[in-house]
Structure formats: C-alpha cells, structure tokens
PDB file of N, CA and C in Angstrom:
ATOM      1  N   UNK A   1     -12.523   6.307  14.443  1.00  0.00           N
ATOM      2  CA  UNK A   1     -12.490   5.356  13.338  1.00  0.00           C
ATOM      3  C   UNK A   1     -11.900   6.035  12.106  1.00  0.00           C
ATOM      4  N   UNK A   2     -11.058   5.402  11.647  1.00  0.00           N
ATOM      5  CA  UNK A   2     -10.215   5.817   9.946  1.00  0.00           C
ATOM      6  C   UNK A   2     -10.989   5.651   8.995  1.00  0.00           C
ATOM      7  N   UNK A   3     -11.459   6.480   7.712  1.00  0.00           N
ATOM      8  CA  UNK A   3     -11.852   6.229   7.044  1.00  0.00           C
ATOM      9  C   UNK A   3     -11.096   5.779   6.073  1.00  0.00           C
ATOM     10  N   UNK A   4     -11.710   5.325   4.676  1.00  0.00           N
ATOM     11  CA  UNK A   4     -10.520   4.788   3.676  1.00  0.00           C
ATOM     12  C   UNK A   4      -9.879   6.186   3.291  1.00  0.00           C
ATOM     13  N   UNK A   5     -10.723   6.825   2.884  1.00  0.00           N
ATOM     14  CA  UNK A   5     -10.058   8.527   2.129  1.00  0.00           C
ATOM     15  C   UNK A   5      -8.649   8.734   3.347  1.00  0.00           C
ATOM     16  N   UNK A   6      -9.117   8.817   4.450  1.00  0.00           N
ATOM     17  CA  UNK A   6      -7.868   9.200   5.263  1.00  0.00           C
ATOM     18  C   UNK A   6      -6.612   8.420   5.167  1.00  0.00           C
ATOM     19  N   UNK A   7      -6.900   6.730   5.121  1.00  0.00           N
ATOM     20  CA  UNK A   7      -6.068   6.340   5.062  1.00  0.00           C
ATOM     21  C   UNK A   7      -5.152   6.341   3.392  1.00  0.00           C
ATOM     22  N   UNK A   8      -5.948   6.381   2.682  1.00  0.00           N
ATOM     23  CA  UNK A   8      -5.787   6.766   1.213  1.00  0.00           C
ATOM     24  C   UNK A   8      -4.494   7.796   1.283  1.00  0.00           C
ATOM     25  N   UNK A   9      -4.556   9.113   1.665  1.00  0.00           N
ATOM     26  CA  UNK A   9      -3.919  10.212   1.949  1.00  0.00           C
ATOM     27  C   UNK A   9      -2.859   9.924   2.579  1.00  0.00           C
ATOM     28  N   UNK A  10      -2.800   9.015   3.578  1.00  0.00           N
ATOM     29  CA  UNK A  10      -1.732   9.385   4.735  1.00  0.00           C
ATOM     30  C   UNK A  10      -0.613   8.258   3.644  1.00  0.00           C
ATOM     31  N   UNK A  11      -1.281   7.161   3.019  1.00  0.00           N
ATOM     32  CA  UNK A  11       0.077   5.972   2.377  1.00  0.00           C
ATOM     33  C   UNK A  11       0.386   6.724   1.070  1.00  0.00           C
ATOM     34  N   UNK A  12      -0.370   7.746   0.079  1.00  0.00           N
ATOM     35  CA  UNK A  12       0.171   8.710  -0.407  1.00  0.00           C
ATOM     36  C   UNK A  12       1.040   9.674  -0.376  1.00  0.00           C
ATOM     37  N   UNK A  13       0.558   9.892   0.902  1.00  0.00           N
ATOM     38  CA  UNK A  13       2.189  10.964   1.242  1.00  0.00           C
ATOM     39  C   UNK A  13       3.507  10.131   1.725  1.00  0.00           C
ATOM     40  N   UNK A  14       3.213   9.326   2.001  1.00  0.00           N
ATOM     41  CA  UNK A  14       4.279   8.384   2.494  1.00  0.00           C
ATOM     42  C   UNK A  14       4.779   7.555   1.427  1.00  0.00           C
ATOM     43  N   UNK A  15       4.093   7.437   0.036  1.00  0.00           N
ATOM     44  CA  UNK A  15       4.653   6.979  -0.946  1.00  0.00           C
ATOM     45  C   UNK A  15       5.404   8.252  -2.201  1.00  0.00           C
ATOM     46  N   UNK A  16       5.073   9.658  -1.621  1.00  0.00           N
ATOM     47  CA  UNK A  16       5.841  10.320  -2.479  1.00  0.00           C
ATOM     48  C   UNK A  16       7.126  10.084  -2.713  1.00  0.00           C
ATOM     49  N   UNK A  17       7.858  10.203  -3.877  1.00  0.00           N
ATOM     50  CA  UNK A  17       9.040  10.207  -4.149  1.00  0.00           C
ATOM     51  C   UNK A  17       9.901   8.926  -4.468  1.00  0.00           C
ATOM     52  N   UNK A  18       8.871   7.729  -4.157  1.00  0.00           N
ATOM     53  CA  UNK A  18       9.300   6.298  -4.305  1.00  0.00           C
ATOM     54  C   UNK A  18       8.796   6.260  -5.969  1.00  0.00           C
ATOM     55  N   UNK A  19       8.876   5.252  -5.956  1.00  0.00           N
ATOM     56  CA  UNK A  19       8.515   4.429  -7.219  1.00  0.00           C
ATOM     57  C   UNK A  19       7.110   3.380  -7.029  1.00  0.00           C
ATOM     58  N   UNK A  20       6.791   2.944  -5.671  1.00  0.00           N
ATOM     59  CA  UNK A  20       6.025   2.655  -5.318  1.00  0.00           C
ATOM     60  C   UNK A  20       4.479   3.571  -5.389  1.00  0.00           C
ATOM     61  N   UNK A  21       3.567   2.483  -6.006  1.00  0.00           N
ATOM     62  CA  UNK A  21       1.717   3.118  -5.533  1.00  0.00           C
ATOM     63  C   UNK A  21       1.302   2.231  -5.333  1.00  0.00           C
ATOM     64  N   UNK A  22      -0.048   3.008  -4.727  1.00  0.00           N
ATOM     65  CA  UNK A  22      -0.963   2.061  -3.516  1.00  0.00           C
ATOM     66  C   UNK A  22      -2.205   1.741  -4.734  1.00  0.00           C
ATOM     67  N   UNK A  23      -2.363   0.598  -4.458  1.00  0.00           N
ATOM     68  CA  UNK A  23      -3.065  -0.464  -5.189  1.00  0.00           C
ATOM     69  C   UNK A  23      -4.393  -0.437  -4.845  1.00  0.00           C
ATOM     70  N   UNK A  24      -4.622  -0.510  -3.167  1.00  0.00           N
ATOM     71  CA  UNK A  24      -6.025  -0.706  -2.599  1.00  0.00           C
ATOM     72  C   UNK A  24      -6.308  -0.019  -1.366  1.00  0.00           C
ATOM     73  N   UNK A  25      -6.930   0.569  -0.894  1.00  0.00           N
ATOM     74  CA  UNK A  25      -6.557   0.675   0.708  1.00  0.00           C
ATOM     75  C   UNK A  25      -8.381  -0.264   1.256  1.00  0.00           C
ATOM     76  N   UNK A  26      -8.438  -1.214   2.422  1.00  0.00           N
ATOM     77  CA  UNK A  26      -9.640  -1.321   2.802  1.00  0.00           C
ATOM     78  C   UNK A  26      -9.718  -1.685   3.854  1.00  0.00           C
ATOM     79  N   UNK A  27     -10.781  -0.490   4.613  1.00  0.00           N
ATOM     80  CA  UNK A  27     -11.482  -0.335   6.035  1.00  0.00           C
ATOM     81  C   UNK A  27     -11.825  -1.820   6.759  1.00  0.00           C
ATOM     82  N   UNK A  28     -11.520  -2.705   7.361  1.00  0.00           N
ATOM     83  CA  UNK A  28     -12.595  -3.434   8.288  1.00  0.00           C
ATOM     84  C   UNK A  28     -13.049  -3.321   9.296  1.00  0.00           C
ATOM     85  N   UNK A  29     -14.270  -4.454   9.355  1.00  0.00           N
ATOM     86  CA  UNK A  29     -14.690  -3.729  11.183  1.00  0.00           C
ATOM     87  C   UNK A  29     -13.793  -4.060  11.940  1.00  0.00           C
ATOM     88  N   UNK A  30     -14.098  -3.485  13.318  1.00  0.00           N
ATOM     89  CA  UNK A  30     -13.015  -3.732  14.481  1.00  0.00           C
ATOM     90  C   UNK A  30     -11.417  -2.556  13.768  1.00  0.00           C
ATOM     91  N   UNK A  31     -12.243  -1.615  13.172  1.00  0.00           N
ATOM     92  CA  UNK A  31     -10.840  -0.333  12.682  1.00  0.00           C
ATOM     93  C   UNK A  31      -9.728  -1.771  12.085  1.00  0.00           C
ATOM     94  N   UNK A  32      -9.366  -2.694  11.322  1.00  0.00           N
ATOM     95  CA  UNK A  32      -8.237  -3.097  10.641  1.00  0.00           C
ATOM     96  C   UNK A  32      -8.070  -2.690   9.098  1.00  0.00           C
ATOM     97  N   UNK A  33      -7.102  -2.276   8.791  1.00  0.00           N
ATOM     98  CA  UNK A  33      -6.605  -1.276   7.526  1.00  0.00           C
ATOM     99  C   UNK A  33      -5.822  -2.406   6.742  1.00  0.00           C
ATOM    100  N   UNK A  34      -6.062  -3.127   5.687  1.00  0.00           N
ATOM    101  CA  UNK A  34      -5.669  -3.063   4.666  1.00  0.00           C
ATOM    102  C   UNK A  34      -4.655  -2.688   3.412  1.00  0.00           C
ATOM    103  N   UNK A  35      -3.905  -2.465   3.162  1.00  0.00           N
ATOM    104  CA  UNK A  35      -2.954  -1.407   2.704  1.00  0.00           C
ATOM    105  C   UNK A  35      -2.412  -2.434   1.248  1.00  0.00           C
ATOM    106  N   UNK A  36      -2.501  -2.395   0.128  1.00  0.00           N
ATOM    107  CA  UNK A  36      -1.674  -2.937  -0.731  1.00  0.00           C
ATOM    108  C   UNK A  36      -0.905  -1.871  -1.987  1.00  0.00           C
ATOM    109  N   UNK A  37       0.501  -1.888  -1.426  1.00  0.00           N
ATOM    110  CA  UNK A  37       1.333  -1.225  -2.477  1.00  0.00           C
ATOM    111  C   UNK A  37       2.232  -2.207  -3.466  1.00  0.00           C
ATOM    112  N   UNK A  38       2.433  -1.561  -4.601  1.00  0.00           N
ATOM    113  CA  UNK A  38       3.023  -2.437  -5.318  1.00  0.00           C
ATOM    114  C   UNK A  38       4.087  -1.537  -5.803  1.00  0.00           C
ATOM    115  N   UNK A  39       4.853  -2.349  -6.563  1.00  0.00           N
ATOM    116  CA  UNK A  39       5.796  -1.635  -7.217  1.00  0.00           C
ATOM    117  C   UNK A  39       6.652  -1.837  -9.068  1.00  0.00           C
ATOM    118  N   UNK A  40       7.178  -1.266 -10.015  1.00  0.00           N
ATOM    119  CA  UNK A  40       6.951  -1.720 -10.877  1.00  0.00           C
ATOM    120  C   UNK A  40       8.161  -2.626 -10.958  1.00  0.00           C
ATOM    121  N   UNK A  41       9.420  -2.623 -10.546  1.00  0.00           N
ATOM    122  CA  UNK A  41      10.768  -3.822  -9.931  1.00  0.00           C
ATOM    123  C   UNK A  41      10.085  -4.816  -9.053  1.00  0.00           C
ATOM    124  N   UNK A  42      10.687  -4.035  -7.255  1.00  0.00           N
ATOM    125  CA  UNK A  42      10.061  -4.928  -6.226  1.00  0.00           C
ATOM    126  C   UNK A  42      10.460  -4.375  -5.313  1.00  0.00           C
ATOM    127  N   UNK A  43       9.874  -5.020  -3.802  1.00  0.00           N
ATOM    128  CA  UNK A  43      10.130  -3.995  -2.721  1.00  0.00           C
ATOM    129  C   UNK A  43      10.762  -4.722  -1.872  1.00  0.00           C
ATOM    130  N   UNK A  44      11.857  -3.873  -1.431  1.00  0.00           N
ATOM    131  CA  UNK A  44      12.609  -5.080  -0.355  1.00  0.00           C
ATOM    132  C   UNK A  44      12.038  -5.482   0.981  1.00  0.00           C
ATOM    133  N   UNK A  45      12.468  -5.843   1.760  1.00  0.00           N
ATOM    134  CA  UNK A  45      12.245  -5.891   2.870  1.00  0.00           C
ATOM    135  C   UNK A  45      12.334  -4.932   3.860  1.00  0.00           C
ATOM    136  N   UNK A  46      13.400  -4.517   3.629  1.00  0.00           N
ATOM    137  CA  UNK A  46      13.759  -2.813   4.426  1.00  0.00           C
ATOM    138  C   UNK A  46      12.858  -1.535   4.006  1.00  0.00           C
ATOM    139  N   UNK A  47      12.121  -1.953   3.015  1.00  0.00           N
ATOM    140  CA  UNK A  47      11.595  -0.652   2.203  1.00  0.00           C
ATOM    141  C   UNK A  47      10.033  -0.685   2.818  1.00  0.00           C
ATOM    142  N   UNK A  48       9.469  -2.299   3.064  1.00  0.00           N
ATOM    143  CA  UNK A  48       8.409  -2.586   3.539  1.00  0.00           C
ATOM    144  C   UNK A  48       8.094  -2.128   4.858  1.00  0.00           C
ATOM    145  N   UNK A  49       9.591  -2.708   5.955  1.00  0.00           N
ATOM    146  CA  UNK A  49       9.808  -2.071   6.965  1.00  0.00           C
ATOM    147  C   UNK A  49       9.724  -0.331   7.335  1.00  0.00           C
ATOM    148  N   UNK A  50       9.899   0.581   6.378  1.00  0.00           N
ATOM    149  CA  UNK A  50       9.987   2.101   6.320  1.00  0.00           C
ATOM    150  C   UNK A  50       8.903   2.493   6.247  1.00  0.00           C
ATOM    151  N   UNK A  51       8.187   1.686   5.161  1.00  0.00           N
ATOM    152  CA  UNK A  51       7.006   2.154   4.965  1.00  0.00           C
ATOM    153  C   UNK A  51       5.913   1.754   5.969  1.00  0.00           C
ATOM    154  N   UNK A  52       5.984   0.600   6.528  1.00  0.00           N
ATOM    155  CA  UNK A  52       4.958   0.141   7.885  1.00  0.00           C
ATOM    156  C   UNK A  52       4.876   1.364   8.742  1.00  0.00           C
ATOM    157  N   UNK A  53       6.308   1.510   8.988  1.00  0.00           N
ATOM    158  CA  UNK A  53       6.710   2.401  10.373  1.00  0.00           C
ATOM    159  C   UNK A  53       6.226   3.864  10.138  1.00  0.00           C
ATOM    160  N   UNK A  54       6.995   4.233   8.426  1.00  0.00           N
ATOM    161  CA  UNK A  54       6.208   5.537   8.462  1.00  0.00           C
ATOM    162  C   UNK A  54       4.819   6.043   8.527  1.00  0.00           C
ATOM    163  N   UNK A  55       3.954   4.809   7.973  1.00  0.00           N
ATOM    164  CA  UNK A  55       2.507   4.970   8.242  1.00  0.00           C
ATOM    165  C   UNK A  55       1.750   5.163   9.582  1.00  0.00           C
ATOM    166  N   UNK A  56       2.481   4.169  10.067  1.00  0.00           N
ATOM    167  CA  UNK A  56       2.155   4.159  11.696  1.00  0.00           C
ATOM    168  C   UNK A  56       2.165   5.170  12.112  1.00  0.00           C
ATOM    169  N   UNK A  57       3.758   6.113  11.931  1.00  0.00           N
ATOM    170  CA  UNK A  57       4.292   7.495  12.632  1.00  0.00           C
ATOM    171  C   UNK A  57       2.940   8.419  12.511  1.00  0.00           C
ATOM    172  N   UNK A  58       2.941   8.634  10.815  1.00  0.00           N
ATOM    173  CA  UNK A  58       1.277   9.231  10.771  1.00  0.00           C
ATOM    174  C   UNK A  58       0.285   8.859  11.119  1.00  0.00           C
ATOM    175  N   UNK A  59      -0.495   7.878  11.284  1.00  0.00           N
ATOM    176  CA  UNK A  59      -1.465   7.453  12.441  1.00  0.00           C
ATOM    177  C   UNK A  59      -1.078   8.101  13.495  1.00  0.00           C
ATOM    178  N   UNK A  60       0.344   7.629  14.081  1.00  0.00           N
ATOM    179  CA  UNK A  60      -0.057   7.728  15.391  1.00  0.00           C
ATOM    180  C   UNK A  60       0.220   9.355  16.169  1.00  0.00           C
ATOM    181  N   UNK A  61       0.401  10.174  14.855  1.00  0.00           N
ATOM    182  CA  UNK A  61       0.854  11.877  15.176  1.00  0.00           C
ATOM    183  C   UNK A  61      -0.752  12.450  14.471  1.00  0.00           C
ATOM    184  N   UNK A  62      -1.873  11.682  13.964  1.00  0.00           N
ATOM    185  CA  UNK A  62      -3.000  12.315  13.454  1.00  0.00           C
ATOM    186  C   UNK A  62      -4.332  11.313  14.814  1.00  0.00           C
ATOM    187  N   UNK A  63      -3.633  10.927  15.946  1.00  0.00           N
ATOM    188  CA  UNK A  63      -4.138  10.000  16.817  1.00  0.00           C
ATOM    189  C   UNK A  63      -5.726   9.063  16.585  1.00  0.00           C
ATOM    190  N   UNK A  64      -4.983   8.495  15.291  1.00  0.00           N
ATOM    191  CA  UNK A  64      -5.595   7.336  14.664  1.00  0.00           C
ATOM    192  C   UNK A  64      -5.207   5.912  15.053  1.00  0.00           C
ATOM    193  N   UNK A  65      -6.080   4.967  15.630  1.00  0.00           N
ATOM    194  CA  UNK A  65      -5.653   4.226  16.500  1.00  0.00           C
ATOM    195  C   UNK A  65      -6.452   3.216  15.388  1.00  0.00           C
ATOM    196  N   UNK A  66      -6.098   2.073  14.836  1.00  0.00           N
ATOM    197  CA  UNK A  66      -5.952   0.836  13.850  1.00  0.00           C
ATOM    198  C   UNK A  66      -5.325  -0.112  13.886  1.00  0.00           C
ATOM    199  N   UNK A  67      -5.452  -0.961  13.017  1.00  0.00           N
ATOM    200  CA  UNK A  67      -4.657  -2.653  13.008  1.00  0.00           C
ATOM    201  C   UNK A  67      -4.510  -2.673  11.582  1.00  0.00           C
ATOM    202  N   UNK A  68      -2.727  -1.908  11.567  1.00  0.00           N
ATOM    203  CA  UNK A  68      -2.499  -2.204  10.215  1.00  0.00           C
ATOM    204  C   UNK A  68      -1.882  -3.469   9.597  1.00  0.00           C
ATOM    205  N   UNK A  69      -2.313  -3.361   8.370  1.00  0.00           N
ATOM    206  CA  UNK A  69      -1.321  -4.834   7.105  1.00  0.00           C
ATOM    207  C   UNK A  69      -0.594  -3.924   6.023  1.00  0.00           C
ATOM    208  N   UNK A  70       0.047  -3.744   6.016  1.00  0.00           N
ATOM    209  CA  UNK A  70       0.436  -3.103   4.690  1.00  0.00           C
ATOM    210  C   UNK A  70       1.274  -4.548   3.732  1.00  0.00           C
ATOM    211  N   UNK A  71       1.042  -4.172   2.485  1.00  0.00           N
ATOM    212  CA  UNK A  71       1.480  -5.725   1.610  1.00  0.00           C
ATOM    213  C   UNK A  71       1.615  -5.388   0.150  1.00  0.00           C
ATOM    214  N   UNK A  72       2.039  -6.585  -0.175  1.00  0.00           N
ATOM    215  CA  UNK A  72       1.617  -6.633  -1.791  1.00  0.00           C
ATOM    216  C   UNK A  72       0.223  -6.933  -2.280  1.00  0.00           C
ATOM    217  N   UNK A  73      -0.447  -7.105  -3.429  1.00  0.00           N
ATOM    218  CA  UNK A  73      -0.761  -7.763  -4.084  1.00  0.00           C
ATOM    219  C   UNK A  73      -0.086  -9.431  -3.734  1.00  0.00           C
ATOM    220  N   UNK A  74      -1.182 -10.530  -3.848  1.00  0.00           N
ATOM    221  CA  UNK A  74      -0.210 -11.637  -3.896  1.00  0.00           C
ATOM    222  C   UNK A  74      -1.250 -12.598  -4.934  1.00  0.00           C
ATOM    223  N   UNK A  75      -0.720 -13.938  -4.419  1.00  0.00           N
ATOM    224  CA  UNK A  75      -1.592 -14.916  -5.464  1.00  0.00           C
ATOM    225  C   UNK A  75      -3.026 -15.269  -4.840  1.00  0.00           C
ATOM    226  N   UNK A  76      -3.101 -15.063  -3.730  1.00  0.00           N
ATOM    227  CA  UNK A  76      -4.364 -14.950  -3.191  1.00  0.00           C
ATOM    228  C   UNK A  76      -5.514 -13.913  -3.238  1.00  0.00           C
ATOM    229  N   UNK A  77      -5.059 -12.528  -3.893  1.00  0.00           N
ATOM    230  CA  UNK A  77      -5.485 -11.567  -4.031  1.00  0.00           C
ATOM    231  C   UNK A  77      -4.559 -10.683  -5.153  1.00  0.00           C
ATOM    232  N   UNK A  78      -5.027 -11.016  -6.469  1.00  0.00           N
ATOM    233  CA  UNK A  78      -4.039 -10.682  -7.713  1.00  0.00           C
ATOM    234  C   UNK A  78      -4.403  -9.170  -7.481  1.00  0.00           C
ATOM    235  N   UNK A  79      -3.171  -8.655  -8.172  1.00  0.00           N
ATOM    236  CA  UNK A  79      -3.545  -6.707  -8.405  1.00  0.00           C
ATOM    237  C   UNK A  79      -4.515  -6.789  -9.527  1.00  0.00           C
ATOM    238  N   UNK A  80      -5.205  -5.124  -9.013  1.00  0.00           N
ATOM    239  CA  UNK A  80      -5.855  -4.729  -9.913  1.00  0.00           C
ATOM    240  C   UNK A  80      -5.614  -4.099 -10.863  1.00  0.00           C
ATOM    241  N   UNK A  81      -4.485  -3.888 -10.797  1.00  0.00           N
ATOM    242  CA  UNK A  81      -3.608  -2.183 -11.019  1.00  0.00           C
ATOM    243  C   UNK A  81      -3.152  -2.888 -12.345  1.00  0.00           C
ATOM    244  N   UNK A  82      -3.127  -2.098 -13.402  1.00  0.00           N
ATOM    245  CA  UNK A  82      -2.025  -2.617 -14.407  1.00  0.00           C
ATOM    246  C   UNK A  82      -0.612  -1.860 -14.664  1.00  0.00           C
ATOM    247  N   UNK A  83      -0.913  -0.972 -13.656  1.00  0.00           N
ATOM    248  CA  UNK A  83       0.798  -0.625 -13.013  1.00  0.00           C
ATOM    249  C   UNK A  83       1.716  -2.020 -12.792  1.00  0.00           C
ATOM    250  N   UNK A  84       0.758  -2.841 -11.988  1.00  0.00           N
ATOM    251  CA  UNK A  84       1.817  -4.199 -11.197  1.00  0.00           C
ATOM    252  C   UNK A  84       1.690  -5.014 -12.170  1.00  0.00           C
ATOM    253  N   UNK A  85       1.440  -4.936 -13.971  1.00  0.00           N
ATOM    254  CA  UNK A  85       1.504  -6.106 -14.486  1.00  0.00           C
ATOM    255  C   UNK A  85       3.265  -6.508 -15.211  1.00  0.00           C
ATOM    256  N   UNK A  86       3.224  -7.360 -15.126  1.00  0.00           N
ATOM    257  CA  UNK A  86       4.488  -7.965 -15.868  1.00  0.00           C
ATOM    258  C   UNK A  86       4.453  -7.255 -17.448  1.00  0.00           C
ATOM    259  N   UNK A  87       5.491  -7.052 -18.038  1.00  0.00           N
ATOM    260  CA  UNK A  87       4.916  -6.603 -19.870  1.00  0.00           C
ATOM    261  C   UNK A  87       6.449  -6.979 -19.926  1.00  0.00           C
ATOM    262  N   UNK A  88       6.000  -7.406 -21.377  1.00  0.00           N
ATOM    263  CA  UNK A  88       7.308  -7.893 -22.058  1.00  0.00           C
ATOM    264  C   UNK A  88       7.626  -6.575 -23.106  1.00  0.00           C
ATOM    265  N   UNK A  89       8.764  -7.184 -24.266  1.00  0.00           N
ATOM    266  CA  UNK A  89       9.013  -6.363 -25.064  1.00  0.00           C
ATOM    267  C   UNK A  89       8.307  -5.467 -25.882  1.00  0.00           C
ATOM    268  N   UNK A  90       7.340  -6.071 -25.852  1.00  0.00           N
ATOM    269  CA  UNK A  90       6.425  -5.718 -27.156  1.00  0.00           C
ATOM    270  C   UNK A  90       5.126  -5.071 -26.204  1.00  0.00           C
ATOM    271  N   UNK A  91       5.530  -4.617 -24.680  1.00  0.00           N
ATOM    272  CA  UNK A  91       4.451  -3.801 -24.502  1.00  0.00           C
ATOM    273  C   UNK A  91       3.012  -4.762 -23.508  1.00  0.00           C
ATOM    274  N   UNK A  92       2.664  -6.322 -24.179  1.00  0.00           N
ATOM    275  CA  UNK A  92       1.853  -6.787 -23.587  1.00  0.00           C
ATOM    276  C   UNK A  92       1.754  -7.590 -22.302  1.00  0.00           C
ATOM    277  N   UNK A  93       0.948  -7.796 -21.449  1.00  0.00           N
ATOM    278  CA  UNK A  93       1.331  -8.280 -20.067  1.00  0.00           C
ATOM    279  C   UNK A  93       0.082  -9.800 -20.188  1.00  0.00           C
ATOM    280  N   UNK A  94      -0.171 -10.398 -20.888  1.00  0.00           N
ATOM    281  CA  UNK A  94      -1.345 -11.420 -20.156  1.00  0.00           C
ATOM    282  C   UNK A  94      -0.180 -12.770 -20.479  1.00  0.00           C
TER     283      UNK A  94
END
C-alpha cells in the first residue's frame, strides 16, 4: 500500500524543473491515488500525458501497485493553492 508521503515524493520529483506543483495528493481505499497538479499558464495535453506516464514509470520501478488520477484542480473541486489563483494587475485574485 502507497502512502500519501510516498506518493507526495515520487510527483515531486517528477515535477522538478517544470513550472508545474502538486496541489493535493490523496490515498483511497482499495490503494486509488489522487494526484492534483496545477500550473500558473496551463497544462497541455501532452504534458498531462508525460506526467501520468512518468509517475507510473516510478510506481512501477519502486513496485507500487495503485489506481492512479492525476488532474487539475476543477470546478468540482476548486484549488487550494493560491499558486493556481487567477491575479490581475494590481496583484489581487478574488
């Protein structure tokens, strides 16, 4: 079973060097992982794709066996982060 800390670590290293951070990571039963990264532009599709796969790669080379989601933030589940907020000129985001 994955803990969050582990999984915490492994979408960290896999987010070095991007522009992208991880927002949330959360454990469910039945091992399903959670994953929400955001970004302060946006993330393409291909970038989402890299990052699924590279997570996986680490799971599946630290033989961590899960049911991942990796995602945004969306309207069903707003960020927490005020990394992912919108801000205008003047600095404020509400």
């Amino acid at each position: 079973m994955i803990t969050e800390q582990q999984m915490r670590a492994i979408v960290q290293h896999q987010l070095e060097g991007t522009r992208h951070f991880l927002v949330d990571v959360e454990v469910r039963p039945g091992d399903k992982v959670v994953v929400e990264v955001d970004d302060p532009q946006a993330i393409t599709l291909e970038q989402w794709v890299q990052l699924n796969r590279a997570i996986r790669a680490e799971l599946d080379a630290q033989g961590l066996d899960c049911e991942l989601q990796v995602s945004s933030p969306g309207m069903g589940r707003p960020s927490r982060s005020l990394r992912s907020m919108p801000s205008t000129s003047a600095g404020w985001w509400w």
